[in-house]
C-alpha atoms as a PDB file:
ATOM      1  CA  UNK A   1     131.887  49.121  64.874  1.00  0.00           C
ATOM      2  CA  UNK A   2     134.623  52.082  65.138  1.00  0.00           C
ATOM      3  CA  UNK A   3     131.968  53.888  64.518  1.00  0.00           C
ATOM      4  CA  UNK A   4     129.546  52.961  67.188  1.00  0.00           C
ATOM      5  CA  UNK A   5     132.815  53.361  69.618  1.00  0.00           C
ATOM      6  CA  UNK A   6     133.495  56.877  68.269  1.00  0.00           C
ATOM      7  CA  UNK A   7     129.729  57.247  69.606  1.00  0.00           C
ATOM      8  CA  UNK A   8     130.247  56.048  72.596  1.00  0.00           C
ATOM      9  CA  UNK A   9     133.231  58.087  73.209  1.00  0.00           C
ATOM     10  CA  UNK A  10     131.677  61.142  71.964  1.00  0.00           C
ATOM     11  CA  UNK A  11     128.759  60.969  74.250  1.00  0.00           C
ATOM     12  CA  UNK A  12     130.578  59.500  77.341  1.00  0.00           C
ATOM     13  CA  UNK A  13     132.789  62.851  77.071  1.00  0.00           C
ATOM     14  CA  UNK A  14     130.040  64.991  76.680  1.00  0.00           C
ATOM     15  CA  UNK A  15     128.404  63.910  79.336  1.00  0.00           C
ATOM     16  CA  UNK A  16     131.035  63.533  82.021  1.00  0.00           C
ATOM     17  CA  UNK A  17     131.717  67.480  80.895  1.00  0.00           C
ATOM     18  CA  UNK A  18     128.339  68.722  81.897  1.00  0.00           C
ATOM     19  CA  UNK A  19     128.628  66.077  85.621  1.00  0.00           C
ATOM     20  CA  UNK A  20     131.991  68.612  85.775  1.00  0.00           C
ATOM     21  CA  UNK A  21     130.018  71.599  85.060  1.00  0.00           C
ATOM     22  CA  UNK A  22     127.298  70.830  87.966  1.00  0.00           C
ATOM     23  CA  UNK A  23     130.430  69.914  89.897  1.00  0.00           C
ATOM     24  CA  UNK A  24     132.350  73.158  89.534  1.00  0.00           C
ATOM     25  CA  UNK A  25     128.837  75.058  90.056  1.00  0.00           C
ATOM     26  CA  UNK A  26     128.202  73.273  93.420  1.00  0.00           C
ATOM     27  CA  UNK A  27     132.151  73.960  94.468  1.00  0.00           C
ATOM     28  CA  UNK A  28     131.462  77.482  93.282  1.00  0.00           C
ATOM     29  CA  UNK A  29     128.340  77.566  95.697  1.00  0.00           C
ATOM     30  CA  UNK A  30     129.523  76.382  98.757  1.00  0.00           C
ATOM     31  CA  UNK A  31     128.980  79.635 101.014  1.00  0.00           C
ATOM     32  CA  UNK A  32     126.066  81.042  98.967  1.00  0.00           C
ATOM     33  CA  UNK A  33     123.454  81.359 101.376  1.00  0.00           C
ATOM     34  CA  UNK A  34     120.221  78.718 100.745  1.00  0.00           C
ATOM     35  CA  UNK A  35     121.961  77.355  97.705  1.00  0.00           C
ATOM     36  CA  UNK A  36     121.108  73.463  97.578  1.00  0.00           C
ATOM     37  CA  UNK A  37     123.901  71.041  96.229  1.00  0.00           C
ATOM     38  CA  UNK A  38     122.837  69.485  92.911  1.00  0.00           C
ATOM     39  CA  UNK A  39     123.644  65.945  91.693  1.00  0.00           C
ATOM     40  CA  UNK A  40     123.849  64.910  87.494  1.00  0.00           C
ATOM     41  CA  UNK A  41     121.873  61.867  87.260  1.00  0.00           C
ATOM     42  CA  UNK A  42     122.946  59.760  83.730  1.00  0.00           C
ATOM     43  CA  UNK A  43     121.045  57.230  81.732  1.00  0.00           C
ATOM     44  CA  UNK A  44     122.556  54.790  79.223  1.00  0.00           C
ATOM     45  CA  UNK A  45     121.651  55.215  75.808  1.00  0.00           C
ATOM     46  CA  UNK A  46     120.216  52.516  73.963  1.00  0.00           C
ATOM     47  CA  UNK A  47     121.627  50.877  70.705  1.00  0.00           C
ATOM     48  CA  UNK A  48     119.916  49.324  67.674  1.00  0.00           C
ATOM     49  CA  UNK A  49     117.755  46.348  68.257  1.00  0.00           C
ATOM     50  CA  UNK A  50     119.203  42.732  68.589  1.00  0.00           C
ATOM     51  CA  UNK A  51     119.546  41.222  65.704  1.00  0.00           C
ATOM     52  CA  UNK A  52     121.488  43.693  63.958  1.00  0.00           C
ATOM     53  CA  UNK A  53     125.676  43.870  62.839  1.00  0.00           C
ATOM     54  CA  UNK A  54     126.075  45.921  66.204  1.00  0.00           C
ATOM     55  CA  UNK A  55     124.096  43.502  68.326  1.00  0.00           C
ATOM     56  CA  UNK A  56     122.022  45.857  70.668  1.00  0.00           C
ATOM     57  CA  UNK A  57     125.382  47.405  71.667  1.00  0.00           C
ATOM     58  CA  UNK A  58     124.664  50.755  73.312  1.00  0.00           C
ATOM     59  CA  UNK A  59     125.910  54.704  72.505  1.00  0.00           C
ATOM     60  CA  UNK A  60     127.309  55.529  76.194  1.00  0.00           C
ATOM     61  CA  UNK A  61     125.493  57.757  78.566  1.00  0.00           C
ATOM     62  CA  UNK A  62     123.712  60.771  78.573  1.00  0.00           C
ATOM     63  CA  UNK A  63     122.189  63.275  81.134  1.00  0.00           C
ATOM     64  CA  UNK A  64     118.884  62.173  81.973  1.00  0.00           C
ATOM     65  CA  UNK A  65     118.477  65.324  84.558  1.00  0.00           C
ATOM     66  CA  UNK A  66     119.804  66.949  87.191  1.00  0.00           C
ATOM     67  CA  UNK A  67     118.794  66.660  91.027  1.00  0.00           C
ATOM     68  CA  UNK A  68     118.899  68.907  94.021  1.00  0.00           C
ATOM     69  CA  UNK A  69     119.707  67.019  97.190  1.00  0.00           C
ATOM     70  CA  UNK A  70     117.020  67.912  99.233  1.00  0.00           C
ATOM     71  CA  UNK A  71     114.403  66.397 100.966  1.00  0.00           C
ATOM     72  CA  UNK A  72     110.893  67.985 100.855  1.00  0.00           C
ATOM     73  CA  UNK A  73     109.578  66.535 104.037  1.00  0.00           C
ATOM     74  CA  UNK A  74     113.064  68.021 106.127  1.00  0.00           C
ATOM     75  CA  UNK A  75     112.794  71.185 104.165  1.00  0.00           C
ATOM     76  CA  UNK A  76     108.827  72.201 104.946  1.00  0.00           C
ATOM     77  CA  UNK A  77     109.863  70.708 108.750  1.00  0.00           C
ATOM     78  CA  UNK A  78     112.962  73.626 108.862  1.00  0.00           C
ATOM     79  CA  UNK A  79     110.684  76.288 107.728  1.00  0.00           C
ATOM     80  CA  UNK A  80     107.914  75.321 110.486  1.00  0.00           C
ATOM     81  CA  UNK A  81     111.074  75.358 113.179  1.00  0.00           C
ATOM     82  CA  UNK A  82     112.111  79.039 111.598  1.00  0.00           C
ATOM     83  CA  UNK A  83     108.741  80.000 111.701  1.00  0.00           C
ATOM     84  CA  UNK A  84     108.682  79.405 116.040  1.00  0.00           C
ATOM     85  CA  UNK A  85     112.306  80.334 115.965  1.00  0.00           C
ATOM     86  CA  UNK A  86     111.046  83.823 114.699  1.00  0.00           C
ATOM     87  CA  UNK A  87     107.786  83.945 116.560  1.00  0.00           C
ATOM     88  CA  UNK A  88     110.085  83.328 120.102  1.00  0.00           C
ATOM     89  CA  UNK A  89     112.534  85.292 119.568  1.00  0.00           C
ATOM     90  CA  UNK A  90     110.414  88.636 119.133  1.00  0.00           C
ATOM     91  CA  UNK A  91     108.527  87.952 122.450  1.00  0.00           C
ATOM     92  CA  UNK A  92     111.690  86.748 124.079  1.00  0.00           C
ATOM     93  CA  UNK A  93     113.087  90.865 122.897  1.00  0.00           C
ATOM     94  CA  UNK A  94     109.943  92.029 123.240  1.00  0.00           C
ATOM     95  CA  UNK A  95     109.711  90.736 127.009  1.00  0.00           C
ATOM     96  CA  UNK A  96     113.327  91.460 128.017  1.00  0.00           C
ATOM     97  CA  UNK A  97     112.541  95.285 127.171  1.00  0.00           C
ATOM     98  CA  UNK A  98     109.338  95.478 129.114  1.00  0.00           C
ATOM     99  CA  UNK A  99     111.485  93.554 131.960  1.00  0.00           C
ATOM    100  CA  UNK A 100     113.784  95.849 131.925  1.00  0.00           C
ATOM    101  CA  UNK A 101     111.627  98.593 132.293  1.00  0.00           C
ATOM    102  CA  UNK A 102     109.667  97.147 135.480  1.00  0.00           C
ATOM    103  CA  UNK A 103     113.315  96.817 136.805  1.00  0.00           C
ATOM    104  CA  UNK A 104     113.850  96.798 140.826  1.00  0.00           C
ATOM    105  CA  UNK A 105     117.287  97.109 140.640  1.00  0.00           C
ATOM    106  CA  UNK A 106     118.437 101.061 142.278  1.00  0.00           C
ATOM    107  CA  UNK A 107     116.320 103.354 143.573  1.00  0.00           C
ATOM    108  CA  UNK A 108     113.810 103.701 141.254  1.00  0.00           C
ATOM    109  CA  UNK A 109     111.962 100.409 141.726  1.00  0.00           C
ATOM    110  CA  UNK A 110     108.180 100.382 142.229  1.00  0.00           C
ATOM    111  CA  UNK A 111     108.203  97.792 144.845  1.00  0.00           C
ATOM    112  CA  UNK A 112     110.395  99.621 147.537  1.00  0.00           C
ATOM    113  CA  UNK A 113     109.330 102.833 147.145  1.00  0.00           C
ATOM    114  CA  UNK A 114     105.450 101.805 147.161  1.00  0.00           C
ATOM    115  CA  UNK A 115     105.928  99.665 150.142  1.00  0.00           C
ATOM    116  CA  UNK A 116     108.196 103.252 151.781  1.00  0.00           C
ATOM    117  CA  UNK A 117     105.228 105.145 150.729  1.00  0.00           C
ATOM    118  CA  UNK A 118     102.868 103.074 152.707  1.00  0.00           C
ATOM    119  CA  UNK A 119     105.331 102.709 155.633  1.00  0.00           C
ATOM    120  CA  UNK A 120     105.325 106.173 156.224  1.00  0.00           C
ATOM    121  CA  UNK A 121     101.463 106.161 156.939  1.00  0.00           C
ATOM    122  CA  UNK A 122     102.457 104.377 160.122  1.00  0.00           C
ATOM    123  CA  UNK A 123     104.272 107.134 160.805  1.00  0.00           C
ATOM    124  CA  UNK A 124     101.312 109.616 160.308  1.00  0.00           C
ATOM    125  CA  UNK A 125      99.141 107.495 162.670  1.00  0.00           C
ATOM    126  CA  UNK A 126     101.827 107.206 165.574  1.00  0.00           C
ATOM    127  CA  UNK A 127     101.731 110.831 165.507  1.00  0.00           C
ATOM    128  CA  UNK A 128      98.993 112.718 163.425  1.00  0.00           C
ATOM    129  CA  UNK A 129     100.598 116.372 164.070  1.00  0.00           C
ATOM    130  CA  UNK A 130     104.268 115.447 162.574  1.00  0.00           C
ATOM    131  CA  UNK A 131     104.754 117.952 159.837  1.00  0.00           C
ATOM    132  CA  UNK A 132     107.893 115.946 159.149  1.00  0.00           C
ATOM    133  CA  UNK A 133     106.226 112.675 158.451  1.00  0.00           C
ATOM    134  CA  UNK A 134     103.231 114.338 156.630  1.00  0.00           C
ATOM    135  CA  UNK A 135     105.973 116.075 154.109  1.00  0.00           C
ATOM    136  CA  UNK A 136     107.988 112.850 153.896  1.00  0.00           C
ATOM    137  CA  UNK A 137     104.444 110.925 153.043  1.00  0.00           C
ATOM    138  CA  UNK A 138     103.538 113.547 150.319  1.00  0.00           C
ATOM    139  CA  UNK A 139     107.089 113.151 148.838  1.00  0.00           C
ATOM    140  CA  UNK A 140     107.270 109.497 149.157  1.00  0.00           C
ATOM    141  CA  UNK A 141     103.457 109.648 146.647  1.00  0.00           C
ATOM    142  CA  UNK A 142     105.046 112.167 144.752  1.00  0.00           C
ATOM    143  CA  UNK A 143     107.842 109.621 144.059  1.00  0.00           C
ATOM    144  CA  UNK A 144     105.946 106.694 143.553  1.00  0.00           C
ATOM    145  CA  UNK A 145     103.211 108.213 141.140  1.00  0.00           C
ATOM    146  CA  UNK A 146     106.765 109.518 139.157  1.00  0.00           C
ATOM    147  CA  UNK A 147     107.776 106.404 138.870  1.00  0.00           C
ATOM    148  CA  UNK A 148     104.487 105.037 137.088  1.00  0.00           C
ATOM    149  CA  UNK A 149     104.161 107.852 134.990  1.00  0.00           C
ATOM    150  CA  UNK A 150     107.659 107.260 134.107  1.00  0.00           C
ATOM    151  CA  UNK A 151     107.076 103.408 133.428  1.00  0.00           C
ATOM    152  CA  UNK A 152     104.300 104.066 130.977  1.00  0.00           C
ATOM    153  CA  UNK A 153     105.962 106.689 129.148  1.00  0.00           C
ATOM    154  CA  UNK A 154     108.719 104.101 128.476  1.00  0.00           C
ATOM    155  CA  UNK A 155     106.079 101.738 127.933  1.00  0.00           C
ATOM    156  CA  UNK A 156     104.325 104.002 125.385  1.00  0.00           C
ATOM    157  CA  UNK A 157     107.689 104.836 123.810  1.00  0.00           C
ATOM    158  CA  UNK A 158     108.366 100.645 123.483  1.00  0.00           C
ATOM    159  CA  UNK A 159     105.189 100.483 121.541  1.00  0.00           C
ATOM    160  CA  UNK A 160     106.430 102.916 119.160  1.00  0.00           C
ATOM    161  CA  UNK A 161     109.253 101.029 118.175  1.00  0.00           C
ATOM    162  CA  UNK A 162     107.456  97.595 118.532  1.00  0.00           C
ATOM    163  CA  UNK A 163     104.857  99.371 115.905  1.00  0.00           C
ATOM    164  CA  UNK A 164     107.455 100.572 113.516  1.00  0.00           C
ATOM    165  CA  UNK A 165     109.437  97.173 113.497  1.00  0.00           C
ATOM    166  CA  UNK A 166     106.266  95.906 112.723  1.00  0.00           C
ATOM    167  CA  UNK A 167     105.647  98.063 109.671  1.00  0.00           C
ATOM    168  CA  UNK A 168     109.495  97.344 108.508  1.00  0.00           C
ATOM    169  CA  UNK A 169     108.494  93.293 108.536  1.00  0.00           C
ATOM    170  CA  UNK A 170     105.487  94.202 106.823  1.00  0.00           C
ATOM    171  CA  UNK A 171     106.761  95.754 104.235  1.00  0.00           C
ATOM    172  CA  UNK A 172     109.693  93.194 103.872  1.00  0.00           C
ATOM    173  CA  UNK A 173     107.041  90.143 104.099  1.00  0.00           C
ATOM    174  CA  UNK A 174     105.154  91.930 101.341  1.00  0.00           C
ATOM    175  CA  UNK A 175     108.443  92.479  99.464  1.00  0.00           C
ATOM    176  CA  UNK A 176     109.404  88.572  99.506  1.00  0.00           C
ATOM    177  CA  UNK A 177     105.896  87.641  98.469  1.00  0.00           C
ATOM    178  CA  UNK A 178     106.393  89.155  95.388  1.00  0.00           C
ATOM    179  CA  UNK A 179     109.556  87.783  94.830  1.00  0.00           C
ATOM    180  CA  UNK A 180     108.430  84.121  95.329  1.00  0.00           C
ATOM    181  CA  UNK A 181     105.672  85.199  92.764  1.00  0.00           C
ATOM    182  CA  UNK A 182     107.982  86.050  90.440  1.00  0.00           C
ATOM    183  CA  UNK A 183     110.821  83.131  90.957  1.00  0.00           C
ATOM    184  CA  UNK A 184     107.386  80.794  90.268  1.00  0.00           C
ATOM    185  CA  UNK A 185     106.995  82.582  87.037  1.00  0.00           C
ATOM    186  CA  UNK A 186     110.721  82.377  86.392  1.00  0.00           C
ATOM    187  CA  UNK A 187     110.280  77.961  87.544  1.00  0.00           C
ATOM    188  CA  UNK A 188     107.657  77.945  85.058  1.00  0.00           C
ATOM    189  CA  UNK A 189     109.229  79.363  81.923  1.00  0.00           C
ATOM    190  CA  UNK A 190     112.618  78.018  82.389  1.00  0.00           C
ATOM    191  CA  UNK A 191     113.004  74.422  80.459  1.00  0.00           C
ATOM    192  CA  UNK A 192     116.547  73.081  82.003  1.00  0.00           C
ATOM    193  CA  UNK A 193     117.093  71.267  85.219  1.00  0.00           C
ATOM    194  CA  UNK A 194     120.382  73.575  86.106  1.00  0.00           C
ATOM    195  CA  UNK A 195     118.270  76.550  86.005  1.00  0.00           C
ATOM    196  CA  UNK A 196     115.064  75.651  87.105  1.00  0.00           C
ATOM    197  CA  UNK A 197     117.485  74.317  90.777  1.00  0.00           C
ATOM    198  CA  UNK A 198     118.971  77.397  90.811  1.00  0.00           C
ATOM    199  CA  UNK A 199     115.648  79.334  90.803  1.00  0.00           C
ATOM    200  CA  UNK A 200     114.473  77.063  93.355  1.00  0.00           C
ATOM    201  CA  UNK A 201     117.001  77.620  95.846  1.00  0.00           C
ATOM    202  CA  UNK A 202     116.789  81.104  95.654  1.00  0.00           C
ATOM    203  CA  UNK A 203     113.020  80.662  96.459  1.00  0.00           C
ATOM    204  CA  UNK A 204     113.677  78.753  99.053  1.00  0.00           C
ATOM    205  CA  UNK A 205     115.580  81.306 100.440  1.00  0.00           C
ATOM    206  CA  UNK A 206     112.991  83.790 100.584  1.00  0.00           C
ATOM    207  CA  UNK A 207     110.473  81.181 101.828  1.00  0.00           C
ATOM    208  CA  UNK A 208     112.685  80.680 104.773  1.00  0.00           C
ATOM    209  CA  UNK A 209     112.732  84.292 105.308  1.00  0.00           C
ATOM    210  CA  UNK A 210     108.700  84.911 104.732  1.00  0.00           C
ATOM    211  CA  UNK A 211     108.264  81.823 107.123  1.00  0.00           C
ATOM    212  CA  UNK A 212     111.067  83.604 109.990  1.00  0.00           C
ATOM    213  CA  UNK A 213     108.883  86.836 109.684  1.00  0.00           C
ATOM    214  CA  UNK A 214     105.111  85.453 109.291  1.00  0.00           C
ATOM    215  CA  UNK A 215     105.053  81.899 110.283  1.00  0.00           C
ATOM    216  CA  UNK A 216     104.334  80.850 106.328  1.00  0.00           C
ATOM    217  CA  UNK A 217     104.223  77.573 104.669  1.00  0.00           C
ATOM    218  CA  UNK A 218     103.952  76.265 101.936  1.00  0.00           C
ATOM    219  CA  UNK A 219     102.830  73.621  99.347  1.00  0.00           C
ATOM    220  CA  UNK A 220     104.651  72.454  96.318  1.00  0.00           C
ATOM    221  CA  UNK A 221     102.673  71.860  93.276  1.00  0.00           C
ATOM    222  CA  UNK A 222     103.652  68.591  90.785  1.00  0.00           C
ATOM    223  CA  UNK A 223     104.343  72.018  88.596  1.00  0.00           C
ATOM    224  CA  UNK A 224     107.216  73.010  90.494  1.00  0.00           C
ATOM    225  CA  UNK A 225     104.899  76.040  91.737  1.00  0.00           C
ATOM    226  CA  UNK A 226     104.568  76.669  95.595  1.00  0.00           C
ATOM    227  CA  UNK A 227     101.306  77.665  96.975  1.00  0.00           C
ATOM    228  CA  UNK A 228     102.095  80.447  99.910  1.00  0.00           C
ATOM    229  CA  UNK A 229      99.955  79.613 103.083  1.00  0.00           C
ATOM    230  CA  UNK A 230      99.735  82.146 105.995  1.00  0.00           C
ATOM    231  CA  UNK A 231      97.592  81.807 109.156  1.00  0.00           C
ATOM    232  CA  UNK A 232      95.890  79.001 107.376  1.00  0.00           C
END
C-alpha cells in the first residue's frame, strides 16, 4: 500500500507539472499573433485487477493529450470571411483611386468643362463671324481633350501600381504556400501533442494570410495534413 500511494503521488505530481507547463506556455502566448490556447486533457491510470491485496486501486493520473481550443467549423468559416474581407477591400482601394481620378471637384472636372465646351457652340451659331467665341471654342476643346488625356495617363499610371501590387501578392501567396508545405511536413514528423499545436497554429496563421490574399481554403486531413484549395 505505501507503495501504491508513493505511485500515486509520483504520477499526480508529474502530471499536474506538465498541465503547468501548457499553462505557462499559453500565458507566455497571449499576444502571439494566430497562436491557439491549448488545454492538458488527463486520464486516470488504472490499477491491478480486483481481486488482488490492492483491490483495483488506481496509480493517479496521467496526460492522455493535449488539446487546442478551437473549433474547425468557426475556424474554416473565419478564413472564408478573410477571404471577402480581402477580396473587398482591394476593389473598395482600387475604386476610391479611380474615383478620385474622375473627380469634379475644381476646375478640372470633365463634366463642366465638356458641358462649357458645348455651350460655347451656341455662341458660334448666334454669331458665326465672332473671332472671340471661335478662339474661346477652340480653347474650351483644347481643355477638355487635356483633361482626358490627362485622366488616362493617371489611369495608365494606376494600372502600373495595381500590376506591381499584384506581382508583390503573388510572390507572397507563393511564399506562404510553401511554408504551409513545409509546416505539414513538420505536423507529420513531429510525435507530441505540444508541438504538433504549436505547428498548427503557426499554419493557421499563414492559411489566414493565403486565404486574405487568394480567397483559399482548405481541408483538413484525419492526418493532421491540410489540403490547399484555390478557385476550386
Amino acid at each position: 500500500m505505501p507503495f501504491g500511494i508513493t505511485e500515486v503521488a509520483k504520477n499526480t505530481l508529474l502530471t499536474q507539472q506538465a498541465a503547468m507547463q501548457i499553462i505557462a506556455h499559453n500565458v507566455a502566448n497571449a499576444h502571439t499573433e494566430g497562436y491557439v490556447r491549448q488545454v492538458p486533457v488527463m486520464e486516470p491510470i488504472p490499477g491491478p485487477p480486483l481481486g488482488t491485496a490492492q483491490l483495483g486501486a488506481g496509480y493517479g493520473a496521467r496526460m492522455a493529450a493535449v488539446k487546442r481550443l478551437q473549433h474547425s467549423f468557426a475556424a474554416a468559416q473565419s478564413d472564408r470571411q478573410l477571404a471577402l474581407l480581402g477580396r473587398e477591400r482591394a476593389t473598395r482601394d482600387m475604386l476610391g483611386q479611380v474615383e478620385a481620378i474622375f473627380s469634379e471637384l475644381g476646375g478640372t472636372g470633365l463634366v463642366n468643362n465638356l458641358a462649357a465646351f458645348f455651350s460655347s457652340f451656341e455662341q458660334i451659331g448666334a454669331d458665326p463671324t465672332n473671332l472671340a467665341a471661335r478662339q474661346e471654342t477652340v480653347a474650351r476643346a483644347e481643355l477638355v481633350a487635356d483633361i482626358i488625356a490627362g485622366r488616362h495617363q493617371q489611369l495608365h499610371a494606376l494600372r502600373t501600381v495595381a500590376d506591381e501590387h499584384l506581382f508583390d501578392h503573388v510572390r507572397e501567396a507563393n511564399g506562404l504556400a510553401h511554408q504551409i508545405a513545409d509546416l505539414n511536413r513538420k505536423i507529420g514528423e513531429a510525435t507530441v501533442d505540444p508541438v504538433i499545436n504549436d505547428l498548427k497554429s503557426l499554419r493557421d496563421t499563414a492559411m489566414s494570410r493565403l486565404s486574405e490574399l487568394t480567397g483559399a481554403y482548405y481541408i483538413e486531413q484525419p492526418n493532421n495534413q491540410v489540403d490547399v484549395l484555390i478557385g476550386g
